[in-house]
C-alpha atoms as a PDB file:
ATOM      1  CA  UNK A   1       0.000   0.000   0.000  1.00  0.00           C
ATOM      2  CA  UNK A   2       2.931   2.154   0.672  1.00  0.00           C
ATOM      3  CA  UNK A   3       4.300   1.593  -2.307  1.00  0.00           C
ATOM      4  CA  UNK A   4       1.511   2.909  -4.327  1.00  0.00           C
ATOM      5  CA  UNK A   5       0.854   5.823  -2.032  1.00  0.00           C
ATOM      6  CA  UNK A   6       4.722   7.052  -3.024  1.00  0.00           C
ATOM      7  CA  UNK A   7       3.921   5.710  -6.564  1.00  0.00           C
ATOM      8  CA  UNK A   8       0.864   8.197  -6.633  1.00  0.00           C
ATOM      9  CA  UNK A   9       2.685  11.098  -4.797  1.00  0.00           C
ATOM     10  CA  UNK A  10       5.788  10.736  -7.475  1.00  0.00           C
ATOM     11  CA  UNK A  11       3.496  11.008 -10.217  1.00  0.00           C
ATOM     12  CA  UNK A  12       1.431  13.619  -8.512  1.00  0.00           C
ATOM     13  CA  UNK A  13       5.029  15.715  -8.522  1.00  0.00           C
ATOM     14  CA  UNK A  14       5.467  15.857 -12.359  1.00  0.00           C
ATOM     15  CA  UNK A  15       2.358  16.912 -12.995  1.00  0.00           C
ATOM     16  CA  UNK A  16       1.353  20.286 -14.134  1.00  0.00           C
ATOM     17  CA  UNK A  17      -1.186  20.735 -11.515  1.00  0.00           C
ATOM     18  CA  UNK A  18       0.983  20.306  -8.412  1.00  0.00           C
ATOM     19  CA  UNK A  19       3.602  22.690 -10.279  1.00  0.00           C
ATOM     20  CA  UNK A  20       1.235  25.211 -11.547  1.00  0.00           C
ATOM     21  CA  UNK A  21       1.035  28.893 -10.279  1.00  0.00           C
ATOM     22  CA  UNK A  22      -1.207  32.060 -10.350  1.00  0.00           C
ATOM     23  CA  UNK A  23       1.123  33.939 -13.375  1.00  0.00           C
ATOM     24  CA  UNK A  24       1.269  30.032 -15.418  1.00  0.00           C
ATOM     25  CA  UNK A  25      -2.306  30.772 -15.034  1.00  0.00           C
ATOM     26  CA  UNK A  26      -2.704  34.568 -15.811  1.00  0.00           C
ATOM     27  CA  UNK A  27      -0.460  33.308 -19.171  1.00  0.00           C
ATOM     28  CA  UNK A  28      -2.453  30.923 -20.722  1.00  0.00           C
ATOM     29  CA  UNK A  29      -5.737  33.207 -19.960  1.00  0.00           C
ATOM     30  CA  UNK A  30      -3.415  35.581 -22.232  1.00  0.00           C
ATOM     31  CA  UNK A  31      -3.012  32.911 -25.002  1.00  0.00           C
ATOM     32  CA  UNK A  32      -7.027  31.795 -24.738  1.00  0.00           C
ATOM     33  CA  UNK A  33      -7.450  35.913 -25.288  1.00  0.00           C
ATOM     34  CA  UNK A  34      -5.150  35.528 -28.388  1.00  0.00           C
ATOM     35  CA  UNK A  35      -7.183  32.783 -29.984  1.00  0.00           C
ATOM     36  CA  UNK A  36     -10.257  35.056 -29.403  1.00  0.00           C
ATOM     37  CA  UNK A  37      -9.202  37.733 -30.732  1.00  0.00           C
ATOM     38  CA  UNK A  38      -8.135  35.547 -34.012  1.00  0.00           C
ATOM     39  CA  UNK A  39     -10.814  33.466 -34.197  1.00  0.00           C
ATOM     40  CA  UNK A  40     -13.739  35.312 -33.107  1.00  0.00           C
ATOM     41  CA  UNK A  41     -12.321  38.745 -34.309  1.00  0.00           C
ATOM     42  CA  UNK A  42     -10.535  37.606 -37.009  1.00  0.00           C
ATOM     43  CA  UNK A  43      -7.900  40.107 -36.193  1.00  0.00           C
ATOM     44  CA  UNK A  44      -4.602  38.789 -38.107  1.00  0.00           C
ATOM     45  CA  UNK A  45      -5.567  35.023 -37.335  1.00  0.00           C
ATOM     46  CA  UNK A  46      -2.435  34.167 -38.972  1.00  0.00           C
ATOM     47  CA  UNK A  47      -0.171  35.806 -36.522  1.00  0.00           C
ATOM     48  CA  UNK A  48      -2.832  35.657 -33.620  1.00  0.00           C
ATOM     49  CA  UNK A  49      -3.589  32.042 -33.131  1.00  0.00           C
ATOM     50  CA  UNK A  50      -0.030  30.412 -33.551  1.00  0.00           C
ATOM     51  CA  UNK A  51       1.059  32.920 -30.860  1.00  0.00           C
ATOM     52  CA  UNK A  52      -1.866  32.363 -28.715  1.00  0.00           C
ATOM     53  CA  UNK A  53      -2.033  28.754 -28.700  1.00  0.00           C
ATOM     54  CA  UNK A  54       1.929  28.709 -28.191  1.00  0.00           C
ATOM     55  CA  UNK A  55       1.354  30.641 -25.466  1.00  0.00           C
ATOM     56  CA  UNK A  56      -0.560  28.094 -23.611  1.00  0.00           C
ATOM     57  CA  UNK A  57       1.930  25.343 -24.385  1.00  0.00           C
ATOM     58  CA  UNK A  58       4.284  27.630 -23.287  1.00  0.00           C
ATOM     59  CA  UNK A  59       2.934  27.577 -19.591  1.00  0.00           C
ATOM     60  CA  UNK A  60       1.985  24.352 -19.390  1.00  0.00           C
ATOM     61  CA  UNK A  61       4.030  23.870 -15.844  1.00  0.00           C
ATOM     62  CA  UNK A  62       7.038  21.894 -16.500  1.00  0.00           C
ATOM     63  CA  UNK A  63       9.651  20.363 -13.757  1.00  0.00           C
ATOM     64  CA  UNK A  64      13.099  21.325 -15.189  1.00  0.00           C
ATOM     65  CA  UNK A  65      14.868  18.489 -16.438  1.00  0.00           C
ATOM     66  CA  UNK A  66      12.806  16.735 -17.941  1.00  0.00           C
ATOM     67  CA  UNK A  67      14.254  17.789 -21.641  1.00  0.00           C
ATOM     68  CA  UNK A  68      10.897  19.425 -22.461  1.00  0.00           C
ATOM     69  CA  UNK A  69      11.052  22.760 -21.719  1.00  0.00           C
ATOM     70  CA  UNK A  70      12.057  24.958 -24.572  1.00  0.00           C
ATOM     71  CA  UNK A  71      14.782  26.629 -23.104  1.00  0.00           C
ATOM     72  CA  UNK A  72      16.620  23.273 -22.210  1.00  0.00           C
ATOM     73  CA  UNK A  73      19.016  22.176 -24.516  1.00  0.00           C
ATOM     74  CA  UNK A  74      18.116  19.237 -26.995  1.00  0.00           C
ATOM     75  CA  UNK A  75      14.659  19.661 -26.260  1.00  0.00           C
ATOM     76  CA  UNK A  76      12.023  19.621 -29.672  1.00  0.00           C
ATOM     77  CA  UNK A  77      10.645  23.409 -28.571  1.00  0.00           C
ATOM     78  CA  UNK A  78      14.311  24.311 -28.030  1.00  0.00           C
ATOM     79  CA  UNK A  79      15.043  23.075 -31.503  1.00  0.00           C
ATOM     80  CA  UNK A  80      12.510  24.394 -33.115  1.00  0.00           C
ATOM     81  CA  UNK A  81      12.971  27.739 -31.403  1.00  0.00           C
ATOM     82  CA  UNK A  82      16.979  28.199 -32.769  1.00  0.00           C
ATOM     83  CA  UNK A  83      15.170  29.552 -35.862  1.00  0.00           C
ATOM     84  CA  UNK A  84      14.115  32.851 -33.928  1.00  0.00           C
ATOM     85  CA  UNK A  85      17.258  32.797 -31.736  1.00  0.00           C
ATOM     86  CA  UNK A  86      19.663  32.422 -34.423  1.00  0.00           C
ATOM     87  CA  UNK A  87      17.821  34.092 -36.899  1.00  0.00           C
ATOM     88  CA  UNK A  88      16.578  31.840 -39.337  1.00  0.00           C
ATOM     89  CA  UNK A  89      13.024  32.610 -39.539  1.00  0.00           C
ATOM     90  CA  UNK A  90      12.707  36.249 -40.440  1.00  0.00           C
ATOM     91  CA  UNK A  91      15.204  35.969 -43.608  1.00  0.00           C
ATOM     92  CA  UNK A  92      13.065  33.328 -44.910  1.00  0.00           C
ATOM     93  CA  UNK A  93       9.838  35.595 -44.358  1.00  0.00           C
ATOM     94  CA  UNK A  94      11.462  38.324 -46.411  1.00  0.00           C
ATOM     95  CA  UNK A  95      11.902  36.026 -49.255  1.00  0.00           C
ATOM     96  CA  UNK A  96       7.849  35.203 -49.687  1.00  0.00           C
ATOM     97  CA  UNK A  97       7.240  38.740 -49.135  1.00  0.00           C
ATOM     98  CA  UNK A  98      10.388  39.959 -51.686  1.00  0.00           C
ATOM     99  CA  UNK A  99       8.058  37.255 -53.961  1.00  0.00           C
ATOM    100  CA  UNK A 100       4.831  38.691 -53.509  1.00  0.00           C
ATOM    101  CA  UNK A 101       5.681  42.760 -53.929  1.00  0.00           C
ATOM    102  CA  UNK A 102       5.456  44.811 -56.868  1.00  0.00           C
ATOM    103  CA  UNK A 103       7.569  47.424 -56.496  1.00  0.00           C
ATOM    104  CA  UNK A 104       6.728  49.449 -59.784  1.00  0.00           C
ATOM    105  CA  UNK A 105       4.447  52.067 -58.447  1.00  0.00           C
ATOM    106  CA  UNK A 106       7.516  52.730 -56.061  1.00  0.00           C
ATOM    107  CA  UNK A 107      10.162  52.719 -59.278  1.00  0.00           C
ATOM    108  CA  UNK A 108       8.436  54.986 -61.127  1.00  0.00           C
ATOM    109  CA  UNK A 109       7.456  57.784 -58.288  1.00  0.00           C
ATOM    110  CA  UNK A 110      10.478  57.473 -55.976  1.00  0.00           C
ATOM    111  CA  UNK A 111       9.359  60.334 -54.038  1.00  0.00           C
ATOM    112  CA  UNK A 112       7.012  57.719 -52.252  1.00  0.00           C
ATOM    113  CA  UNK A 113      10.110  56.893 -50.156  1.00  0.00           C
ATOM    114  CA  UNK A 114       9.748  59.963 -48.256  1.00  0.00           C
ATOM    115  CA  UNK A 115       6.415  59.049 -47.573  1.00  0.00           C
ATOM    116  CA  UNK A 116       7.479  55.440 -46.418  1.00  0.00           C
ATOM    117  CA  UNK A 117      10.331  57.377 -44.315  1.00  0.00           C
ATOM    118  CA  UNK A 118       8.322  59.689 -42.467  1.00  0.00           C
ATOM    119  CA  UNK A 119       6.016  57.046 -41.505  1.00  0.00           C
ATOM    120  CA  UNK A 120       9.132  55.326 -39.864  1.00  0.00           C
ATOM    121  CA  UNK A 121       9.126  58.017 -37.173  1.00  0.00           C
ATOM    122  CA  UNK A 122       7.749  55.600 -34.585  1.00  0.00           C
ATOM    123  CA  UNK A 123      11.080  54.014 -34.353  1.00  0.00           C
ATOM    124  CA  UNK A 124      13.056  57.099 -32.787  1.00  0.00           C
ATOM    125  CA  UNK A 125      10.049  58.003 -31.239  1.00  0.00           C
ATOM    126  CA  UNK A 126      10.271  54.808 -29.394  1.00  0.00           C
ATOM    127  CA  UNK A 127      13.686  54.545 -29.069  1.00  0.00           C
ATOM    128  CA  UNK A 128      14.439  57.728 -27.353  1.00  0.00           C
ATOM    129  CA  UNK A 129      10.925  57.042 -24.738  1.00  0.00           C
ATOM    130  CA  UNK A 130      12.911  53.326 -23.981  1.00  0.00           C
ATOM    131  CA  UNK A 131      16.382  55.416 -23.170  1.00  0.00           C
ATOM    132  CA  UNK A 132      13.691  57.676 -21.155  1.00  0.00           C
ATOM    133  CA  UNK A 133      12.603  54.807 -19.118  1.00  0.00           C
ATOM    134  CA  UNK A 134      16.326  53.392 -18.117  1.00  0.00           C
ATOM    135  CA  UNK A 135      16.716  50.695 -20.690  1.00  0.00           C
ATOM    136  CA  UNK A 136      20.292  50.051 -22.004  1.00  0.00           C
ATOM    137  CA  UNK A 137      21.075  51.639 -25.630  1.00  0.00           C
ATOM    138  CA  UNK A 138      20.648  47.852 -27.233  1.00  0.00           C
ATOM    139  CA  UNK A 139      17.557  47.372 -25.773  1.00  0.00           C
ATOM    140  CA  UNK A 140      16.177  50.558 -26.791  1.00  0.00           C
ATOM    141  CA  UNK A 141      17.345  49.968 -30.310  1.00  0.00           C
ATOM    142  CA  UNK A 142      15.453  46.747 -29.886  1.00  0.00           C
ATOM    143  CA  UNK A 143      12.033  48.445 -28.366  1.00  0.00           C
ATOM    144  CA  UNK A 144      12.651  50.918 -31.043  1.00  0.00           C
ATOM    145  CA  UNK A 145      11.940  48.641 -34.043  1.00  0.00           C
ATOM    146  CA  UNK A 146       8.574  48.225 -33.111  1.00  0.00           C
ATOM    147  CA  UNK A 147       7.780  51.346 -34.536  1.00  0.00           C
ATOM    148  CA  UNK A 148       8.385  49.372 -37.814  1.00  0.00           C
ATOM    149  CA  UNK A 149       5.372  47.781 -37.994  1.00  0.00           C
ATOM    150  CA  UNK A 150       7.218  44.676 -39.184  1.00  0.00           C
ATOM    151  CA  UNK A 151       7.403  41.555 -36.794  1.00  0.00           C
ATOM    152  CA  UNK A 152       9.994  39.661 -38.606  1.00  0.00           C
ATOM    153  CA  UNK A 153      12.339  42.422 -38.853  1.00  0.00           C
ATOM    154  CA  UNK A 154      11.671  42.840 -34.867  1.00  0.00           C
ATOM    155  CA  UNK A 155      12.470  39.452 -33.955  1.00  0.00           C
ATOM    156  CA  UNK A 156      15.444  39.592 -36.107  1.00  0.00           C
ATOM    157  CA  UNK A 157      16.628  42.928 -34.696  1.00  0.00           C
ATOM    158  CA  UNK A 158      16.183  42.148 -31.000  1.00  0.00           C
ATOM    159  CA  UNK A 159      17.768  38.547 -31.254  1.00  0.00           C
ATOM    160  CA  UNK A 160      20.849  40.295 -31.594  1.00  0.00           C
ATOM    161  CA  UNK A 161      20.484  43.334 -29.308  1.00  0.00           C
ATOM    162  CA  UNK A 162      18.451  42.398 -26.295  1.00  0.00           C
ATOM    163  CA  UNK A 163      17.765  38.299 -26.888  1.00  0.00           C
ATOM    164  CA  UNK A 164      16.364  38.512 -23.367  1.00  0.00           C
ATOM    165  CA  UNK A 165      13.791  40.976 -24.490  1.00  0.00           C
ATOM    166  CA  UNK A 166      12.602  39.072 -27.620  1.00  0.00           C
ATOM    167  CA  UNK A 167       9.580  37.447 -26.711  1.00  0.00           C
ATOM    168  CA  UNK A 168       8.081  40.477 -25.252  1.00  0.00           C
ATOM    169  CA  UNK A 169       9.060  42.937 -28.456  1.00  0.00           C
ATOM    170  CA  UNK A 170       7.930  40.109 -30.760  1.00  0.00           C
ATOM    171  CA  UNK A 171       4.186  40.140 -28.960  1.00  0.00           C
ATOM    172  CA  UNK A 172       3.977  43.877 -28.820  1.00  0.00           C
ATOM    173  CA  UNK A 173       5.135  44.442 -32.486  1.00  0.00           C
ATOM    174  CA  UNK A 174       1.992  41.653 -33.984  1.00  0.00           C
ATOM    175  CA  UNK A 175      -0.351  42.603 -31.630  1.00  0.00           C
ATOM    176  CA  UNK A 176      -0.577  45.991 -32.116  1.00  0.00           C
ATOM    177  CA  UNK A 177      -0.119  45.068 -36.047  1.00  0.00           C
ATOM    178  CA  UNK A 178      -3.481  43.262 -35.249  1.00  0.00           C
ATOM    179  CA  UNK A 179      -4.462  46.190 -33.831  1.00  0.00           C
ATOM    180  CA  UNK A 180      -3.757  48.402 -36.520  1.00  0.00           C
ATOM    181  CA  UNK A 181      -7.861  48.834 -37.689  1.00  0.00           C
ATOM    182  CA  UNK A 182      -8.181  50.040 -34.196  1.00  0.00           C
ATOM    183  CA  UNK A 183      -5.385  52.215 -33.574  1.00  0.00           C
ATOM    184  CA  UNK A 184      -4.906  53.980 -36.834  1.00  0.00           C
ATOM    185  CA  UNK A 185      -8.288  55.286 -37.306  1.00  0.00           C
ATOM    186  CA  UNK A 186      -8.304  56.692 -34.015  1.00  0.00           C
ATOM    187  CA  UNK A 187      -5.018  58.340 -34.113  1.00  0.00           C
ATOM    188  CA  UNK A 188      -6.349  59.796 -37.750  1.00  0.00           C
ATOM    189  CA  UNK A 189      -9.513  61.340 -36.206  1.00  0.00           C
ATOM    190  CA  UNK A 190      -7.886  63.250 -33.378  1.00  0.00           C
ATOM    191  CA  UNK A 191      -4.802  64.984 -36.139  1.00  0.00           C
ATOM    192  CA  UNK A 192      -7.286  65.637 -38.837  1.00  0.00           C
ATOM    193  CA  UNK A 193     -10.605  67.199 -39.742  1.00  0.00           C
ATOM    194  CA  UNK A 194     -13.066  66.269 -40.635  1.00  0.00           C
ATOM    195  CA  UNK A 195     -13.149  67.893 -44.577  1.00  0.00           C
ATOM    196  CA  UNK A 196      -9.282  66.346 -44.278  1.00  0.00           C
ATOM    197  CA  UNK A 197     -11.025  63.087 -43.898  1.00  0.00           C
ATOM    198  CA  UNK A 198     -13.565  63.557 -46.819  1.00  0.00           C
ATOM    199  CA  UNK A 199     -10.699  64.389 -49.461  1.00  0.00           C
ATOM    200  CA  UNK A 200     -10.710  61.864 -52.297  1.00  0.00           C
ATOM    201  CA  UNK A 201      -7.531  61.406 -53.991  1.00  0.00           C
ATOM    202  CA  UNK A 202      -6.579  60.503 -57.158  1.00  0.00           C
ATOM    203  CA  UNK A 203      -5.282  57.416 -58.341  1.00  0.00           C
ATOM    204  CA  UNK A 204      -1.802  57.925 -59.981  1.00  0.00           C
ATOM    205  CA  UNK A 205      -0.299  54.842 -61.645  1.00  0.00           C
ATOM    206  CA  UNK A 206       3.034  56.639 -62.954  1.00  0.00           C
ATOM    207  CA  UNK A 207       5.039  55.720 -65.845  1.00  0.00           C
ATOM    208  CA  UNK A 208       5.620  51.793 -66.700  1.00  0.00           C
ATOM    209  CA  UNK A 209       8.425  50.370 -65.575  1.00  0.00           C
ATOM    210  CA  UNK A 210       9.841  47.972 -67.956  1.00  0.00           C
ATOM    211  CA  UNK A 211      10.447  44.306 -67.186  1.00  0.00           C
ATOM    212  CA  UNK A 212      14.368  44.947 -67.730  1.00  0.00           C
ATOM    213  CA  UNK A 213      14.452  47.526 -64.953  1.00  0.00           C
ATOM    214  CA  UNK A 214      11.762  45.364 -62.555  1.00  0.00           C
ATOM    215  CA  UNK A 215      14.807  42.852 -63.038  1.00  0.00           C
ATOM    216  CA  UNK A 216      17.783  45.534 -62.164  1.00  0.00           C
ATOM    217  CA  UNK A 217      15.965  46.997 -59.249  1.00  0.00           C
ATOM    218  CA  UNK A 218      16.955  44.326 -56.758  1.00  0.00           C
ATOM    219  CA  UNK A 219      20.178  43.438 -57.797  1.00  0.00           C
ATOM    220  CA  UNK A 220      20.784  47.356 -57.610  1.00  0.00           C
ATOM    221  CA  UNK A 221      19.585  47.449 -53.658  1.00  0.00           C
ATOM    222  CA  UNK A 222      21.039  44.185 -52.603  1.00  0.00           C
ATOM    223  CA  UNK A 223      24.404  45.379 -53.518  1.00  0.00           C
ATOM    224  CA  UNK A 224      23.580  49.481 -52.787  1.00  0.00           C
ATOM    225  CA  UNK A 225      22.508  48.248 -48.845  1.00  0.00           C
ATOM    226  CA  UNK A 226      24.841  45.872 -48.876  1.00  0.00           C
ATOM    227  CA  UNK A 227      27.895  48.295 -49.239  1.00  0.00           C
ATOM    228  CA  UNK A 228      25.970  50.575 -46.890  1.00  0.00           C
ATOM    229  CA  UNK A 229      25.159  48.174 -44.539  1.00  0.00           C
ATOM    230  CA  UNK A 230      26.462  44.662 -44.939  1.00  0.00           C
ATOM    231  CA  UNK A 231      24.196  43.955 -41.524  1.00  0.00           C
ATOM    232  CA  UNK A 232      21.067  44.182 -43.050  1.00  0.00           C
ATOM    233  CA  UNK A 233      21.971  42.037 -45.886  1.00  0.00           C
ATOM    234  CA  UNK A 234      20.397  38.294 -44.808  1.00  0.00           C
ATOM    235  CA  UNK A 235      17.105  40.604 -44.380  1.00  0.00           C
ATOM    236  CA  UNK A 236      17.573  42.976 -47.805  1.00  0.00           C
ATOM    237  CA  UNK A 237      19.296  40.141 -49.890  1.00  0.00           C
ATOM    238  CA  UNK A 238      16.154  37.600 -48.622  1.00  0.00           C
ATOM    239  CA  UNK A 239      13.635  40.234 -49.713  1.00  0.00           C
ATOM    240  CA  UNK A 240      15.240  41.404 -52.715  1.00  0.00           C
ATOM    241  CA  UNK A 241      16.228  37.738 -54.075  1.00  0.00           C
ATOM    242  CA  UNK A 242      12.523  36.733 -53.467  1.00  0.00           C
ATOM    243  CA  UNK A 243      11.532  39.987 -55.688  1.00  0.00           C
ATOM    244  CA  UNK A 244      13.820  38.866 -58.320  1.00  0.00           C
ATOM    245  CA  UNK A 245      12.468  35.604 -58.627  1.00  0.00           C
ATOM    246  CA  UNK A 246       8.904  36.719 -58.881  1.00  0.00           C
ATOM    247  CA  UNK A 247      10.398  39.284 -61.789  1.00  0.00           C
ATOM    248  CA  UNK A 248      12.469  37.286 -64.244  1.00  0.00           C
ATOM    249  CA  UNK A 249       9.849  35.066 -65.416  1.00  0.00           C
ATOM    250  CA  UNK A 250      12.014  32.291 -65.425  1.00  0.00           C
ATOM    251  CA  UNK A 251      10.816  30.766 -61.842  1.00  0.00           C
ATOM    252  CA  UNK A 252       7.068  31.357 -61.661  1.00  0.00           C
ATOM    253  CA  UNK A 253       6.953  28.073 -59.367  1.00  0.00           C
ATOM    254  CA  UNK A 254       8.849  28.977 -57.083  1.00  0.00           C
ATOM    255  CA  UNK A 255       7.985  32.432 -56.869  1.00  0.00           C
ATOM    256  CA  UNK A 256       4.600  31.303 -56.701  1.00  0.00           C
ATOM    257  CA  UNK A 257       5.846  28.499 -53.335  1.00  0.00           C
ATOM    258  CA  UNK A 258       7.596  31.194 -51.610  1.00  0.00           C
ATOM    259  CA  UNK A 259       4.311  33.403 -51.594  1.00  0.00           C
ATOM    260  CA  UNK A 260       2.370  30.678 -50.608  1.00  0.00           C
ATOM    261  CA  UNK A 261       3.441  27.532 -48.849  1.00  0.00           C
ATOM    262  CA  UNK A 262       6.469  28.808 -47.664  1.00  0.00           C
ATOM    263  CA  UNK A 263       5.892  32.190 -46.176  1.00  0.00           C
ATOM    264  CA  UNK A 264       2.783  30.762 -44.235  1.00  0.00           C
ATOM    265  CA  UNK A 265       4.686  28.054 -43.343  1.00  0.00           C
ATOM    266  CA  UNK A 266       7.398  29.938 -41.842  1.00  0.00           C
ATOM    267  CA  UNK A 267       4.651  32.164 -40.300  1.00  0.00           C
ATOM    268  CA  UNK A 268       3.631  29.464 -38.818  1.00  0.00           C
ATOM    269  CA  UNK A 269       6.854  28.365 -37.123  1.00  0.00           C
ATOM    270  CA  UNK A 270       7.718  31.912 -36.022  1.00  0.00           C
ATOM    271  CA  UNK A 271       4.683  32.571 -34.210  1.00  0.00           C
ATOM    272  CA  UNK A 272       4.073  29.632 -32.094  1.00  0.00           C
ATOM    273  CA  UNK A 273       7.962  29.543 -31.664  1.00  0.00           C
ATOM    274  CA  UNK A 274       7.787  32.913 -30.317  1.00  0.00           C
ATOM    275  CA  UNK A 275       4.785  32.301 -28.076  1.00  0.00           C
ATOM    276  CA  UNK A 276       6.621  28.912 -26.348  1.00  0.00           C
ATOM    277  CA  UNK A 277       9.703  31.251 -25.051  1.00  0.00           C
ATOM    278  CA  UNK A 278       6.627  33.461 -23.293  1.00  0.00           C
ATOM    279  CA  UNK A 279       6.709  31.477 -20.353  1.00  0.00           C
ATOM    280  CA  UNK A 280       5.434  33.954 -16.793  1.00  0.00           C
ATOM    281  CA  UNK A 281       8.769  33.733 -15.443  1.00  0.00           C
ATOM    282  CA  UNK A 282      10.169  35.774 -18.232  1.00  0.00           C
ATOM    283  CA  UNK A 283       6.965  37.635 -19.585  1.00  0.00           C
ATOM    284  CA  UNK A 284       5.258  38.744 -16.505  1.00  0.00           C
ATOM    285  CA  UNK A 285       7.928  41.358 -15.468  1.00  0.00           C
ATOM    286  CA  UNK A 286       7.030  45.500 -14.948  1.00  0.00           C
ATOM    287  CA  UNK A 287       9.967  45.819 -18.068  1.00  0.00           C
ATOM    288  CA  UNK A 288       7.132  43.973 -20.621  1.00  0.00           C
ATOM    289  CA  UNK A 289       4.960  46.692 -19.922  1.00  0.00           C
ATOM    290  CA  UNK A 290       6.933  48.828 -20.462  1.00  0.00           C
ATOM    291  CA  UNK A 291       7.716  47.452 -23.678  1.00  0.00           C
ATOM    292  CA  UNK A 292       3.866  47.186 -24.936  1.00  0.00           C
ATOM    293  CA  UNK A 293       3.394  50.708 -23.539  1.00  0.00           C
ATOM    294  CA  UNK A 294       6.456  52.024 -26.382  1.00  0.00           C
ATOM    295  CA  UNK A 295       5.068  50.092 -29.074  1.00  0.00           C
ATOM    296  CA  UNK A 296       1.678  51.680 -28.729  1.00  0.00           C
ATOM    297  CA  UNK A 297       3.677  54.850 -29.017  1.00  0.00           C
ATOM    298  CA  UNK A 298       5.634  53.851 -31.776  1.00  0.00           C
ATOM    299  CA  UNK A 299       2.482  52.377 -33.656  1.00  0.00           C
ATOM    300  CA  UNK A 300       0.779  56.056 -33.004  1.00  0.00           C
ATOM    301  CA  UNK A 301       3.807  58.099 -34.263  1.00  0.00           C
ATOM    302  CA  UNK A 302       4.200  55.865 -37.144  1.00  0.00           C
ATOM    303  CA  UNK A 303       0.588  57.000 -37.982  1.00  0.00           C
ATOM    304  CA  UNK A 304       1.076  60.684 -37.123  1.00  0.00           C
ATOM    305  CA  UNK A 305       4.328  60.900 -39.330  1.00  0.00           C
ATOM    306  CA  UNK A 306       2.823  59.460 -41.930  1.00  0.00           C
ATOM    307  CA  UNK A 307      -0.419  61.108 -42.335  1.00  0.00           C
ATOM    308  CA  UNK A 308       1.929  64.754 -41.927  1.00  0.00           C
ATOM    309  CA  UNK A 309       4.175  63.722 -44.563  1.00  0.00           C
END
C-alpha cells in the first residue's frame, strides 16, 4: 500500500497541476485571449492564433529536467525555437514577401520613399521614450523597431540586441499590427478634420516600368545596402532575391511556393515559436509593460508621421 501511495505522490510531482502557479495561469488566460481575438475577431488570425495557442503550451508547468522545456538544450521546442534565436526565420519571411511585392508604383514615383520614411518616425520616437525609461542603448534599439510595424524584422533585430527581451518585443510588435484597424483610425480622427477626412484622392499609376528595370531593381539594392550596410543584408538580400524571382519570369513556381506555402509556413513556425519562449517567469515582469506601452507609441507616431508627410 505504501508503495503505491509514493507511486501516486511521485506522479502527482510531475504533474502540471501540483507545479502550476497564479502567473502560469494569468499566461495561458493571455493565449485563450489571443485565440479570441483571431478566431472570433478575425484580427490577423495568422499571426494571432499560432502565438496564442503557443502561449498556452508555453505555460503548461514543467519540472526542469525533464528535456521538455524549450529553453533546455536538446529539447524539440528548443530546436525548433533556434530559428528565432539564431535568426533563421525572419530571412526566410522576407523572401515570400520579396516574392509577392510589386515594387513598380515605387520605381516609377520614388518620391514615395519619403512618404514610407516619415512614416518610420515611430522608431526614434520609441527609441528615445525606452532610453527615457532606463533601458540600455541595445535594448532601446530593440524596443525601437517596433515602430516598424514589421514583426519579422523585430524578432530579427532584437535577437541580436536584447535576446532577453525578444519574446516580449515580438508580442507587442503583432499585436498591435493586429491592432492596426483600431489604432490607426483613431489616431487619424484626433490629427485631422473632418473635410481632411472627406478628401478623395486621385489614383496615380506613374510611368511603366519595364520588365528589364523590374529585373535591375533588386540586384541594384542588394548590392547598394549591402555596401551601406552589410548587416542588413540576410534581411535585404532575402527580400530582394525573393523579388527577383517573382520578376524574371524564369521561376514562376517557385515564386509562386515562396508566396504561398512557404511564407505561411514559416509564419507558422515563427509565431508559435515565439509564443513557447513566453513562459510567466520571463513575460510577466514591470519591463514587458513597459515594452507594450512604447510600441503603442511607436504604432501612433508611425501614424502621425505618416499622415503629416
Amino acid at each position: 500500500m505504501e508503495n503505491i501511495i509514493d507511486s501516486l505522490q511521485q506522479f502527482w510531482q510531475f504533474t502540471g497541476f501540483a507545479n502550476c502557479t497564479v502567473q502560469h495561469l494569468i499566461m495561458i488566460c493571455v493565449g485563450l485571449l489571443f485565440l479570441a481575438l483571431g478566431i472570433v475577431k478575425k484580427w490577423e488570425p495568422l499571426l494571432l492564433v499560432p502565438i496564442g495557442f503557443g502561449i498556452i503550451v508555453g505555460n503548461i508547468p514543467v519540472l526542469s529536467g525533464l528535456g521538455v522545456s524549450i529553453y533546455e538544450e536538446g529539447s524539440v521546442l528548443n530546436i525548433l525555437y533556434h530559428g528565432v534565436r539564431y535568426g533563421w526565420y525572419p530571412p526566410l519571411i522576407f523572401l515570400g514577401i520579396g516574392a509577392m511585392t510589386d515594387f513598380s508604383a515605387l520605381i516609377s514615383q520614388p518620391r514615395l520613399i519619403l512618404i514610407g520614411a516619415a512614416a518610420q518616425i515611430g522608431i526614434f520616437g520609441a527609441y528615445l521614450l525606452a532610453l527615457q525609461i532606463g533601458f540600455t542603448p541595445n535594448e532601446a534599439g530593440a524596443i525601437g523597431i517596433i515602430g516598424g510595424a514589421d514583426g519579422p524584422t523585430a524578432i530579427f533585430l532584437s535577437s541580436k540586441l536584447a535576446p532577453e527581451l525578444m519574446g516580449a518585443i515580438a508580442v507587442s510588435a503583432y499585436s498591435y499590427m493586429a491592432l492596426v484597424p483600431i489604432i490607426m483610425p483613431t489616431t487619424i480622427k484626433v490629427i485631422t478634420t473632418r473635410k481632411e477626412r472627406q478628401i478623395t484622392m486621385p489614383i496615380r499609376t506613374g510611368k511603366k516600368v519595364s520588365k528589364t528595370t523590374k529585373i535591375i531593381f533588386p540586384i541594384a539594392v542588394t548590392i547598394i545596402a549591402g555596401f551601406v550596410a552589410p548587416m542588413s543584408i540576410s534581411l535585404v538580400g532575402f527580400l530582394m532575391f525573393g523579388n527577383l524571382i517573382r520578376e524574371c519570369g524564369v521561376l514562376n513556381t517557385l515564386s509562386k511556393t515562396a508566396q504561398d506555402v512557404l511564407t505561411n509556413l514559416i509564419t507558422l513556425l515563427l509565431g508559435i515559436t515565439i509564443a513557447f519562449s513566453m513562459t510567466a517567469d520571463k513575460f510577466l515582469q514591470v519591463e514587458t509593460l513597459f515594452i507594450m506601452l512604447i510600441g503603442l507609441v511607436a504604432f501612433i507616431f508611425d501614424t502621425v508621421g505618416g499622415v503629416l508627410a
